[in-house]
PDB file of N, CA and C in Angstrom:
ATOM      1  N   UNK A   1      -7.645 -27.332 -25.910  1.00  0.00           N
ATOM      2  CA  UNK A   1      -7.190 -28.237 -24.897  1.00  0.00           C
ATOM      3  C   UNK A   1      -5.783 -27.866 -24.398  1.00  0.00           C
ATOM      4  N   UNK A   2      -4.849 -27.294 -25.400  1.00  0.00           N
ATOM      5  CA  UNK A   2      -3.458 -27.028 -25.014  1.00  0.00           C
ATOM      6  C   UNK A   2      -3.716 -25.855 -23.870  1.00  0.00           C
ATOM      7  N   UNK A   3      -4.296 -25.201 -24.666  1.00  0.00           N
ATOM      8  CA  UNK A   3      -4.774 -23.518 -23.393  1.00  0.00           C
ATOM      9  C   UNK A   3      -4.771 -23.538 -21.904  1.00  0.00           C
ATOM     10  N   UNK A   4      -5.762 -25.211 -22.143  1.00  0.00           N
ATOM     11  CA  UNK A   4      -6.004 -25.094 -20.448  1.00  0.00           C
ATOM     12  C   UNK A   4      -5.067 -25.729 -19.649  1.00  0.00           C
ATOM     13  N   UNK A   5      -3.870 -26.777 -20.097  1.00  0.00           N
ATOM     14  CA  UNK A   5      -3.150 -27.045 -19.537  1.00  0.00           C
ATOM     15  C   UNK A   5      -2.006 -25.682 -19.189  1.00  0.00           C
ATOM     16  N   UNK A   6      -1.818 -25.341 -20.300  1.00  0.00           N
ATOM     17  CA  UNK A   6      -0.743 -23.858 -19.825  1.00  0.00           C
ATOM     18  C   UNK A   6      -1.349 -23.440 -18.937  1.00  0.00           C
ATOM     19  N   UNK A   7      -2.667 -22.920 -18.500  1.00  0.00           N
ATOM     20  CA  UNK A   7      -3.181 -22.771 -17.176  1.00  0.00           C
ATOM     21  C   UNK A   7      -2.917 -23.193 -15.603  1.00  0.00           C
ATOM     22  N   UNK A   8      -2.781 -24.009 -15.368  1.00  0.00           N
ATOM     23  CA  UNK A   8      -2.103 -24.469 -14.023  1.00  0.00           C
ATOM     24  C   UNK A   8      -0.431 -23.636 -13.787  1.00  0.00           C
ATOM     25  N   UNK A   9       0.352 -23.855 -15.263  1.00  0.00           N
ATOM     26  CA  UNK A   9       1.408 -23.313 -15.475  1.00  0.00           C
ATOM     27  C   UNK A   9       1.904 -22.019 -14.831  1.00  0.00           C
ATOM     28  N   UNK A  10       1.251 -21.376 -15.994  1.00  0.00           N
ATOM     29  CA  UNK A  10       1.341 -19.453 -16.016  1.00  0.00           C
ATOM     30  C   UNK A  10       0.849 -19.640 -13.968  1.00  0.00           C
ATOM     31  N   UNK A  11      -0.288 -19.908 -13.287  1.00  0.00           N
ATOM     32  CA  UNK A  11      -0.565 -19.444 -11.870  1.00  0.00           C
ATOM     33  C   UNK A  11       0.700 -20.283 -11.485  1.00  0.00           C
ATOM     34  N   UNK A  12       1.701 -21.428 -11.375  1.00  0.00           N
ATOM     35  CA  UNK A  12       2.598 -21.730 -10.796  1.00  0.00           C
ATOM     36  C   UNK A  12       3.414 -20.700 -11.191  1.00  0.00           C
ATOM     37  N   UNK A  13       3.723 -20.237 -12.281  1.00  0.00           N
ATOM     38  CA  UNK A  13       5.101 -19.187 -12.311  1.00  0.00           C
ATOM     39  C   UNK A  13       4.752 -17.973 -11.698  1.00  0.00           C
ATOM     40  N   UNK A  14       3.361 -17.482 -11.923  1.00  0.00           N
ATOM     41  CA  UNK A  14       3.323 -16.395 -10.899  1.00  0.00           C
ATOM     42  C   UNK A  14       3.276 -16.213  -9.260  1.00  0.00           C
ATOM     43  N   UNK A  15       3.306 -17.476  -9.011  1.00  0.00           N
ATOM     44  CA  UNK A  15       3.414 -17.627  -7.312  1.00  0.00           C
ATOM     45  C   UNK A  15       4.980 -17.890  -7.275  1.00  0.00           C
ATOM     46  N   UNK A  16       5.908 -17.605  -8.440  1.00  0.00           N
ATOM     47  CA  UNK A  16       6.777 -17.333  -7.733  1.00  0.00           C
ATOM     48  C   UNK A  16       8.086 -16.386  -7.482  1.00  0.00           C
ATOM     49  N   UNK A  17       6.994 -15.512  -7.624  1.00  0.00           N
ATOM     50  CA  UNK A  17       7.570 -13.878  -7.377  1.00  0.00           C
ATOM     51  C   UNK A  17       8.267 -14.423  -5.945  1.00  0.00           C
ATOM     52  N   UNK A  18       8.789 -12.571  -5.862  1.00  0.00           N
ATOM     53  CA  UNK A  18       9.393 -12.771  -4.537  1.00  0.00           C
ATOM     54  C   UNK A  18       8.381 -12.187  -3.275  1.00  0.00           C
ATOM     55  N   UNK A  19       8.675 -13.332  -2.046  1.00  0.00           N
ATOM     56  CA  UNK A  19       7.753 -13.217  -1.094  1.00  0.00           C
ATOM     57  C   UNK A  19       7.365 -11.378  -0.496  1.00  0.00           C
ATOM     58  N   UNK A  20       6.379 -10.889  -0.115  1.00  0.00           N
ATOM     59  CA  UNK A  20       6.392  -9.963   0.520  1.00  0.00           C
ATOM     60  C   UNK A  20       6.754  -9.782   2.012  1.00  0.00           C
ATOM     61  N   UNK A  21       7.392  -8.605   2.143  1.00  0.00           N
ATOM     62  CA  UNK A  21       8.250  -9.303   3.577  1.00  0.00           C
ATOM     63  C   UNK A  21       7.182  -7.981   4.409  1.00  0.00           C
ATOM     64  N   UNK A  22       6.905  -8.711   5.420  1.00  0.00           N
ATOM     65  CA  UNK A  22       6.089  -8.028   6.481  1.00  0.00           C
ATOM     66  C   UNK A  22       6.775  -7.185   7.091  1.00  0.00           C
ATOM     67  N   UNK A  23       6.463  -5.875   7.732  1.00  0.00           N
ATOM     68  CA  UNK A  23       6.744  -4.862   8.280  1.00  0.00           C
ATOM     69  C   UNK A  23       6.546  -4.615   9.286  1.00  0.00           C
ATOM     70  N   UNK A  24       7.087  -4.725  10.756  1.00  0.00           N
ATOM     71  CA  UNK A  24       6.292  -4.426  12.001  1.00  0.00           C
ATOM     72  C   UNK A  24       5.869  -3.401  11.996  1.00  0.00           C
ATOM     73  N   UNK A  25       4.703  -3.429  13.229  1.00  0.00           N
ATOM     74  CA  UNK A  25       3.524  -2.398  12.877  1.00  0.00           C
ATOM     75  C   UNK A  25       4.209  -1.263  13.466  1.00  0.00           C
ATOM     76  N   UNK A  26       5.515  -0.871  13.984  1.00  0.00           N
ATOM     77  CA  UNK A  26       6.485   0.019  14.285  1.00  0.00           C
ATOM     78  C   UNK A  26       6.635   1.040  13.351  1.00  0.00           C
ATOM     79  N   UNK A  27       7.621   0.188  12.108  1.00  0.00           N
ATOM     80  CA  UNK A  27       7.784   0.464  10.747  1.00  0.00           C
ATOM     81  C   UNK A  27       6.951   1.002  10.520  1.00  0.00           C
ATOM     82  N   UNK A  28       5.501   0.563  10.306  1.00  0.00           N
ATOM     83  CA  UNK A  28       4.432   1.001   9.193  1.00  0.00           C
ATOM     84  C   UNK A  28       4.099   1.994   9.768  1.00  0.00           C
ATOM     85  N   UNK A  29       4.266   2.546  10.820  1.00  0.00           N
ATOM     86  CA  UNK A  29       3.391   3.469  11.450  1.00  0.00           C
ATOM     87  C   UNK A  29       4.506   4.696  10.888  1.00  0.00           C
ATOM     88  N   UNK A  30       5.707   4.316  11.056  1.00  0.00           N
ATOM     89  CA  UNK A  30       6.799   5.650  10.840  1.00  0.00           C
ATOM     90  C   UNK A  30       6.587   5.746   9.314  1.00  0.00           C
ATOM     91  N   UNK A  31       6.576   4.715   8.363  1.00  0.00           N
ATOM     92  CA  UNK A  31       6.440   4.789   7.653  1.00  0.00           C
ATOM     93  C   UNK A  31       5.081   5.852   6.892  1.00  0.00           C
ATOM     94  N   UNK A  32       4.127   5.794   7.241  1.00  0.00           N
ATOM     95  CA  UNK A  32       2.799   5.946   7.059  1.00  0.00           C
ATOM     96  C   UNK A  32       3.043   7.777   7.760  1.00  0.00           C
ATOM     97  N   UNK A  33       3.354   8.243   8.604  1.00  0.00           N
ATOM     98  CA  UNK A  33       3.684   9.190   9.302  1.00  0.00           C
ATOM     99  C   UNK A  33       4.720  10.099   8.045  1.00  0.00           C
ATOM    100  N   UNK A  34       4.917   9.343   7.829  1.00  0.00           N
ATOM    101  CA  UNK A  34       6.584  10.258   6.589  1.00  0.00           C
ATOM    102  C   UNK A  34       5.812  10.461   5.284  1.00  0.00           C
ATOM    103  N   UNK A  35       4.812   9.851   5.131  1.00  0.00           N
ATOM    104  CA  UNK A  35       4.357   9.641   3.637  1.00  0.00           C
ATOM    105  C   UNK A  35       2.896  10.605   4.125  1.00  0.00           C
ATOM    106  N   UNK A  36       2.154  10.459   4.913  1.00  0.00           N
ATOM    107  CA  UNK A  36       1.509  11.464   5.292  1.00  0.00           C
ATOM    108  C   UNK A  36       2.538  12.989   5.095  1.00  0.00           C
ATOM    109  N   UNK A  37       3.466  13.074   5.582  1.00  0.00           N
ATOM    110  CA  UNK A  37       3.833  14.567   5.785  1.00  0.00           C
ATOM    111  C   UNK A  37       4.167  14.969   4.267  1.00  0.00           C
ATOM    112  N   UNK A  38       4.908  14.226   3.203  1.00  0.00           N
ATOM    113  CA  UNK A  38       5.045  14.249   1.927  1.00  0.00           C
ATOM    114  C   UNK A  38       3.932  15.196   1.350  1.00  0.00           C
ATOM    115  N   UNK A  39       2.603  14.508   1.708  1.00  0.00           N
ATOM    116  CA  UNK A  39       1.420  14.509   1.166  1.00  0.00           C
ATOM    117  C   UNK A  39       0.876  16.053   1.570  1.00  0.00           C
ATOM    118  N   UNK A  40       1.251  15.812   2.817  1.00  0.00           N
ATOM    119  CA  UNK A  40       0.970  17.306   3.033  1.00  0.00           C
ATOM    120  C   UNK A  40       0.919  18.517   2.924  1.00  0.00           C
ATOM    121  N   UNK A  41       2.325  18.164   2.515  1.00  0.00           N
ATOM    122  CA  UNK A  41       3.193  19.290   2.098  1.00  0.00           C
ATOM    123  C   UNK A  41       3.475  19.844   0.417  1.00  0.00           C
ATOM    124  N   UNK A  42       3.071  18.860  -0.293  1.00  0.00           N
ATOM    125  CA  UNK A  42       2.810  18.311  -1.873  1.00  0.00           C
ATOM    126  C   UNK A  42       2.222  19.712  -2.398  1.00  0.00           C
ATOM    127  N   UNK A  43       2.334  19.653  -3.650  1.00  0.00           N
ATOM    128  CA  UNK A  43       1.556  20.920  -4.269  1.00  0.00           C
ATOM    129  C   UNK A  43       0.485  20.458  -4.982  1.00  0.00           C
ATOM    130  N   UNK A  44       0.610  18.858  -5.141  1.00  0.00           N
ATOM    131  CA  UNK A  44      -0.673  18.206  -6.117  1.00  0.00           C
ATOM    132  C   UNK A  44      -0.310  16.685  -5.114  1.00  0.00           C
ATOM    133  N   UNK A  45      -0.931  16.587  -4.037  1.00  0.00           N
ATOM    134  CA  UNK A  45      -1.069  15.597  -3.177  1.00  0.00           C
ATOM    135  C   UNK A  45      -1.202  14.278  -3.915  1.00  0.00           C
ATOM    136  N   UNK A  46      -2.027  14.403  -5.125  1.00  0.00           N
ATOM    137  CA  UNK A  46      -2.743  13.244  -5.541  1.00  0.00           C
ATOM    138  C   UNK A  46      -2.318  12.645  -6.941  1.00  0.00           C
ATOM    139  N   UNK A  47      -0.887  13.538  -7.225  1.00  0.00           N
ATOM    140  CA  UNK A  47       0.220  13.297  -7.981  1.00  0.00           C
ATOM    141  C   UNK A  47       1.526  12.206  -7.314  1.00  0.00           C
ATOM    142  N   UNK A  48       1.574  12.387  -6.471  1.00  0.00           N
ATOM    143  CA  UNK A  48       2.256  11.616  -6.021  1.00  0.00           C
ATOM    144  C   UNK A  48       2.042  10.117  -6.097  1.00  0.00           C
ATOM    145  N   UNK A  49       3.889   9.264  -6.090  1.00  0.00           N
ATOM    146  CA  UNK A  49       3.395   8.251  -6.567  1.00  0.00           C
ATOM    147  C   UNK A  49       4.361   7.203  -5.666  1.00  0.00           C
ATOM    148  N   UNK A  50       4.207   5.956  -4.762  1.00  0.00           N
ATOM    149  CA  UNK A  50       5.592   5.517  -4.590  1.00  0.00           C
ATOM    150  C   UNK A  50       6.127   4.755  -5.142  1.00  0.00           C
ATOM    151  N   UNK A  51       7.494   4.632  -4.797  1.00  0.00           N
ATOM    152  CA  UNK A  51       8.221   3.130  -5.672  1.00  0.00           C
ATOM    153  C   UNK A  51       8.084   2.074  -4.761  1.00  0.00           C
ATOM    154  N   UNK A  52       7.123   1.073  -5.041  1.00  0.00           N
ATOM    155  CA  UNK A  52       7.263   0.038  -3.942  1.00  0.00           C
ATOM    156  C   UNK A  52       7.770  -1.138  -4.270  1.00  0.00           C
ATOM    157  N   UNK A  53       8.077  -1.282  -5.808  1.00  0.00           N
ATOM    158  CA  UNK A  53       9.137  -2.384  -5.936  1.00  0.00           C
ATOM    159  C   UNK A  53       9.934  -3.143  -4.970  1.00  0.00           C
ATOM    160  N   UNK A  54      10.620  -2.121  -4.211  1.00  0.00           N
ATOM    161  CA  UNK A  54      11.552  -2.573  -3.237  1.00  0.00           C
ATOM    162  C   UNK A  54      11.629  -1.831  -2.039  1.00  0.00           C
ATOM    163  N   UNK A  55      10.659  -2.055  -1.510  1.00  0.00           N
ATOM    164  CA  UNK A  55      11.140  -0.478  -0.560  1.00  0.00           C
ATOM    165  C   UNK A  55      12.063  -0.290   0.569  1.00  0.00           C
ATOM    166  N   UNK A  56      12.970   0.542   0.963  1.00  0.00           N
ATOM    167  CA  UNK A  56      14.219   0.754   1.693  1.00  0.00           C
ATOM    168  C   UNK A  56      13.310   0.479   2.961  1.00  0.00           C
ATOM    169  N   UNK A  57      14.258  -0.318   3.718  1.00  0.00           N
ATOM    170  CA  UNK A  57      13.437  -0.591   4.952  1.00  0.00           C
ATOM    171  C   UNK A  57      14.086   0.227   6.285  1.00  0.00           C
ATOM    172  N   UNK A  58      13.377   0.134   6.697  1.00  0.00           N
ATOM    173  CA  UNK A  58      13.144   1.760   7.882  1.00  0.00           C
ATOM    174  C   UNK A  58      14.207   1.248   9.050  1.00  0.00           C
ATOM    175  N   UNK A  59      15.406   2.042   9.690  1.00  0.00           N
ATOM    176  CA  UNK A  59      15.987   1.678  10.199  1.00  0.00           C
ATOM    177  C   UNK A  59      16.139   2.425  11.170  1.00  0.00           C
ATOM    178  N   UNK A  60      16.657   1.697  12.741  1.00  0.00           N
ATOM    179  CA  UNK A  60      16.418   2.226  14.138  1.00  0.00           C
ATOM    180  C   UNK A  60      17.892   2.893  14.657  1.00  0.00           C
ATOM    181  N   UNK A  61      17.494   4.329  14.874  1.00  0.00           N
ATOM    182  CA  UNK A  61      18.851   4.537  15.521  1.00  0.00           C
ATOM    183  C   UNK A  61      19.524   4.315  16.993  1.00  0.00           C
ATOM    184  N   UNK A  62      20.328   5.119  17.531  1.00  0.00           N
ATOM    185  CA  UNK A  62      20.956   4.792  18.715  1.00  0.00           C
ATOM    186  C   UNK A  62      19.732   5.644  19.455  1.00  0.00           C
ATOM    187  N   UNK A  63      19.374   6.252  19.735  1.00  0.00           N
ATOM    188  CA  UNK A  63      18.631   7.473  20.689  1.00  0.00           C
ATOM    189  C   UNK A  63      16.633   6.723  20.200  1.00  0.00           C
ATOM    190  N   UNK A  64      17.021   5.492  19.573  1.00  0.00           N
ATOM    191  CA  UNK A  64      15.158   5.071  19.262  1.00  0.00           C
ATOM    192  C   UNK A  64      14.401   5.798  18.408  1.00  0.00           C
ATOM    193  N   UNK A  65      14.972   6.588  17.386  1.00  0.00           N
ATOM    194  CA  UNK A  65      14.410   7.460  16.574  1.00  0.00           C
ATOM    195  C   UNK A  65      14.548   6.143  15.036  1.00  0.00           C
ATOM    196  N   UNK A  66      13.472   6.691  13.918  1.00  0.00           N
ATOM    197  CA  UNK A  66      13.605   5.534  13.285  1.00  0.00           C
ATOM    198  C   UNK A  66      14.061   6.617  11.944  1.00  0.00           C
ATOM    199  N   UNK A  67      14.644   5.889  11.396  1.00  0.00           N
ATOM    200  CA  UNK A  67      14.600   6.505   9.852  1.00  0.00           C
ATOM    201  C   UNK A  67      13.838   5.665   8.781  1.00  0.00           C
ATOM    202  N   UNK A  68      13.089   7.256   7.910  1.00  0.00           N
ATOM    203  CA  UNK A  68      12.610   5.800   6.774  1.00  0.00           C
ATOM    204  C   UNK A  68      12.996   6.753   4.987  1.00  0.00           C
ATOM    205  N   UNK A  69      13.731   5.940   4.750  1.00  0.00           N
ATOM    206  CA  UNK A  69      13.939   6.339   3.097  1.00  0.00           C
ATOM    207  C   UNK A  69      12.569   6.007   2.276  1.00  0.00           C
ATOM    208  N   UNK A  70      12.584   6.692   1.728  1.00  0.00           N
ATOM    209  CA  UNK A  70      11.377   6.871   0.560  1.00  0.00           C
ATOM    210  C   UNK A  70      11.546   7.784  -0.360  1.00  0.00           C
ATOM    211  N   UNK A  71      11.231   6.600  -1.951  1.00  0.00           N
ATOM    212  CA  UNK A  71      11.778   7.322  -3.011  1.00  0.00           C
ATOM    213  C   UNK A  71      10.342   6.989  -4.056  1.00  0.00           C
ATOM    214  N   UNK A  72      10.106   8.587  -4.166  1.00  0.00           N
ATOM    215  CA  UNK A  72       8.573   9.242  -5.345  1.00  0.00           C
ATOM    216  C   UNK A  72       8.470   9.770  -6.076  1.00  0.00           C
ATOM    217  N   UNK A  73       7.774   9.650  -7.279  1.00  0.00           N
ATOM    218  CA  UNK A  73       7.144  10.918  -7.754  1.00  0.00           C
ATOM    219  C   UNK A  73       6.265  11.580  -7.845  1.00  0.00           C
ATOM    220  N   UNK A  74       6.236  13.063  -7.875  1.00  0.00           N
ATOM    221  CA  UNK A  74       5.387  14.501  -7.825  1.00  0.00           C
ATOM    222  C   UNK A  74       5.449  14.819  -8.720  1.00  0.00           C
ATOM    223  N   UNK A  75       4.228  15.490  -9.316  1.00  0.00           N
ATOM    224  CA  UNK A  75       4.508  16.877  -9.842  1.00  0.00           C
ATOM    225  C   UNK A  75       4.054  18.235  -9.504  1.00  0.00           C
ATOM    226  N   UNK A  76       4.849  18.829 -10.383  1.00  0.00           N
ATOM    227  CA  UNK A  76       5.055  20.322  -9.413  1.00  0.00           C
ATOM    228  C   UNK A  76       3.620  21.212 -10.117  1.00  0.00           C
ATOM    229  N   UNK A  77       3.966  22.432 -10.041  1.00  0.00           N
ATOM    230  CA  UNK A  77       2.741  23.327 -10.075  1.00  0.00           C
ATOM    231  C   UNK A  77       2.718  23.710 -11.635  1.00  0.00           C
ATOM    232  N   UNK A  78       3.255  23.279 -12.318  1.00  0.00           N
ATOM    233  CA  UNK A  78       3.364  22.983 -13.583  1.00  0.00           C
ATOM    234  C   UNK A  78       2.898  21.734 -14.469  1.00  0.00           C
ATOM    235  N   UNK A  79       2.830  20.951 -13.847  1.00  0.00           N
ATOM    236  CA  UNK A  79       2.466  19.393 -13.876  1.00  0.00           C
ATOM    237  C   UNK A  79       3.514  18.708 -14.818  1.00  0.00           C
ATOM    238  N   UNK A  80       4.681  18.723 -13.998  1.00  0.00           N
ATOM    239  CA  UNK A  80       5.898  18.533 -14.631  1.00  0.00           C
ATOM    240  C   UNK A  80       6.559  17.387 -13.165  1.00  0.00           C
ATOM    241  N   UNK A  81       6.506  15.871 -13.653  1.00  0.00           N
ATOM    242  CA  UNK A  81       6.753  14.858 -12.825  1.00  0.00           C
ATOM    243  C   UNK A  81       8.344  15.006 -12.570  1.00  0.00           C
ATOM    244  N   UNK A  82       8.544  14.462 -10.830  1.00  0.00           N
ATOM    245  CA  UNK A  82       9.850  14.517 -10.686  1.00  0.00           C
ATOM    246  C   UNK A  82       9.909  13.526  -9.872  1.00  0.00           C
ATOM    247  N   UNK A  83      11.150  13.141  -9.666  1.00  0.00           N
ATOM    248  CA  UNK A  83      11.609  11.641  -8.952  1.00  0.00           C
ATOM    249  C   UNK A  83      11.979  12.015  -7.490  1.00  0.00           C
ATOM    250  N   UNK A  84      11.794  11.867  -6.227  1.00  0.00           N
ATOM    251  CA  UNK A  84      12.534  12.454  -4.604  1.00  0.00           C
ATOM    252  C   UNK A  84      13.224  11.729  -4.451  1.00  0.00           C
ATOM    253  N   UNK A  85      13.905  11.301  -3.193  1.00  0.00           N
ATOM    254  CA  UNK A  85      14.188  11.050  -2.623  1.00  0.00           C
ATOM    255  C   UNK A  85      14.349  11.315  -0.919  1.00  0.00           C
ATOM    256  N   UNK A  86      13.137  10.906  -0.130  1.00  0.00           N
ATOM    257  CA  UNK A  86      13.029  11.249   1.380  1.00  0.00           C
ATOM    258  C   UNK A  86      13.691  10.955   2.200  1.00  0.00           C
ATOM    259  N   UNK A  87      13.952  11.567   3.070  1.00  0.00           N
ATOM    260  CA  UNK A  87      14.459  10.875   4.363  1.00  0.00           C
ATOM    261  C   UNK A  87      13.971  11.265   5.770  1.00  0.00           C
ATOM    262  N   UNK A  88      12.815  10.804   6.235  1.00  0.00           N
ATOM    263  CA  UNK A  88      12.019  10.898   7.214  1.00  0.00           C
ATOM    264  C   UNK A  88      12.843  10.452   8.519  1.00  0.00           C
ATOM    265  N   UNK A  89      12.982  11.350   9.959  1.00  0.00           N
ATOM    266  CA  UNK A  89      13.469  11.041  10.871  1.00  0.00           C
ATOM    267  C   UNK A  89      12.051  11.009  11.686  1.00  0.00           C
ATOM    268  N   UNK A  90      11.296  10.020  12.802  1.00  0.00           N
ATOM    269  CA  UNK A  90      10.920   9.986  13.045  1.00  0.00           C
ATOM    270  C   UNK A  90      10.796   9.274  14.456  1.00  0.00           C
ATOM    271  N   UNK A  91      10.180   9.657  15.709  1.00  0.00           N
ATOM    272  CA  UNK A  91      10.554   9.219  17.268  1.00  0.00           C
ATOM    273  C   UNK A  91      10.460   7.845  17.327  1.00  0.00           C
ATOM    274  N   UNK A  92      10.762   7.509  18.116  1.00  0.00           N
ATOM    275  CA  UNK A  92      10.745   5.379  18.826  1.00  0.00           C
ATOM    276  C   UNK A  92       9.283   5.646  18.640  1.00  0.00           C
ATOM    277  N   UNK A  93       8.404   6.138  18.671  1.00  0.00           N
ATOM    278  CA  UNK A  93       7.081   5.284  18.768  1.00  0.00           C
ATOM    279  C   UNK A  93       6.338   5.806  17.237  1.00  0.00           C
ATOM    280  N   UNK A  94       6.843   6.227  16.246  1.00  0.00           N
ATOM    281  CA  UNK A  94       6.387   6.324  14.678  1.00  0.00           C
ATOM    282  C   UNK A  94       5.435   7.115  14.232  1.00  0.00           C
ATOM    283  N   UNK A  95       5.279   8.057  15.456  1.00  0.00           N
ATOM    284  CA  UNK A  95       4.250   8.739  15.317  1.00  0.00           C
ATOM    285  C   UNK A  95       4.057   9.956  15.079  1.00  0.00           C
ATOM    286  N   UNK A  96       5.581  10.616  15.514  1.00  0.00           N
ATOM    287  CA  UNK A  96       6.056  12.127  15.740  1.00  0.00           C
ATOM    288  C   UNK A  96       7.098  12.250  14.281  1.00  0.00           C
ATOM    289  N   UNK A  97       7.182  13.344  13.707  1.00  0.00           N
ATOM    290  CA  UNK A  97       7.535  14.106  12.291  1.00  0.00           C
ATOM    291  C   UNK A  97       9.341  14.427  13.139  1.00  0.00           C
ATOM    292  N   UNK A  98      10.463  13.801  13.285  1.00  0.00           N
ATOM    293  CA  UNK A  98      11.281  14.723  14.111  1.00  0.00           C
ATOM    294  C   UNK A  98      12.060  16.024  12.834  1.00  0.00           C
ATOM    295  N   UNK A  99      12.129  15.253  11.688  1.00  0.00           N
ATOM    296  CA  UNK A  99      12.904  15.785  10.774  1.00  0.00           C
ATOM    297  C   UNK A  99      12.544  15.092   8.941  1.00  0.00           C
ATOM    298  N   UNK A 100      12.594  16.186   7.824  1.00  0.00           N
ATOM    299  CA  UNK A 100      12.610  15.394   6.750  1.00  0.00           C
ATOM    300  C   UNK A 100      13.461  16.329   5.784  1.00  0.00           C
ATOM    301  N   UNK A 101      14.309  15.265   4.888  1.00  0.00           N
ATOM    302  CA  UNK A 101      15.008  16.121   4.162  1.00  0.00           C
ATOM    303  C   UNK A 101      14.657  15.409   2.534  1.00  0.00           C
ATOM    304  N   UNK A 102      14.482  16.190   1.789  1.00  0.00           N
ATOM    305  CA  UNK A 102      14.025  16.014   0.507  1.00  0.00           C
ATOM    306  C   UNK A 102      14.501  16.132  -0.791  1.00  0.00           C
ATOM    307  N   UNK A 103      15.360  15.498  -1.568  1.00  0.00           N
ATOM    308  CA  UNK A 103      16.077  15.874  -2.853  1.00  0.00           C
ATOM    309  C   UNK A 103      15.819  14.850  -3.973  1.00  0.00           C
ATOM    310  N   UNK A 104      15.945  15.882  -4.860  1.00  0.00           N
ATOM    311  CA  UNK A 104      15.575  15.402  -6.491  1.00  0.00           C
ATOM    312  C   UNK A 104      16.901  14.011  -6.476  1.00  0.00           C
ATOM    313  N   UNK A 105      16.299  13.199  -7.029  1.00  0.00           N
ATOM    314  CA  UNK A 105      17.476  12.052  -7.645  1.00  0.00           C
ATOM    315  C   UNK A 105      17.098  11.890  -8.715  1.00  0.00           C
ATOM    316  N   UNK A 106      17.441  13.110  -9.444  1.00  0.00           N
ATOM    317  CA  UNK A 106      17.866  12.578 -11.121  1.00  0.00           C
ATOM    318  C   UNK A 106      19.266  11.950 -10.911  1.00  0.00           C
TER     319      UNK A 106
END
């Protein structure tokens, strides 16, 4: 009988994580575009992993180009996991690759 009352409980404390914050479909697209090229370019595509805990949210420059940080792990051709850190430059409309620069953050 105690069990099922903790029940109502435990689902109230888990509703109260923190909200998920929506992404315009702008974002997601640049986003999705940067993580595609990652993938692409990967030596074990299907190693890869993201951190979505928190994810850095994608920000608009002066000229409408967007940036999106993104931080993963790979492993290499060894199967030896490593941590990135991306930085995807990508056009006003989220669709075009303009630039990506890629470094280890140990």
């Amino acid at each position: 009988m105690k069990k099922l009352s903790l029940l109502p409980m435990m689902f109230a404390l888990a509703a109260c994580g923190k909200p998920a914050v929506a992404e315009n479909p702008l974002d997601a697209a640049a986003r999705r575009t940067c993580m595609d090229t990652i993938a692409a370019r990967a030596t074990n595509s299907k190693s890869i992993s993201y951190d979505t805990d928190a994810p850095s949210p994608v920000t608009h420059g002066a000229n409408g180009q967007l940036e999106v940080p993104l931080k993963f792990s790979a492993k290499n051709e060894m199967n030896i996991a490593s941590t990135m850190q991306a930085r995807c430059v990508v056009s006003s409309d989220g669709k075009t690759l303009a630039g990506i620069t890629v470094k280890d953050s140990r």
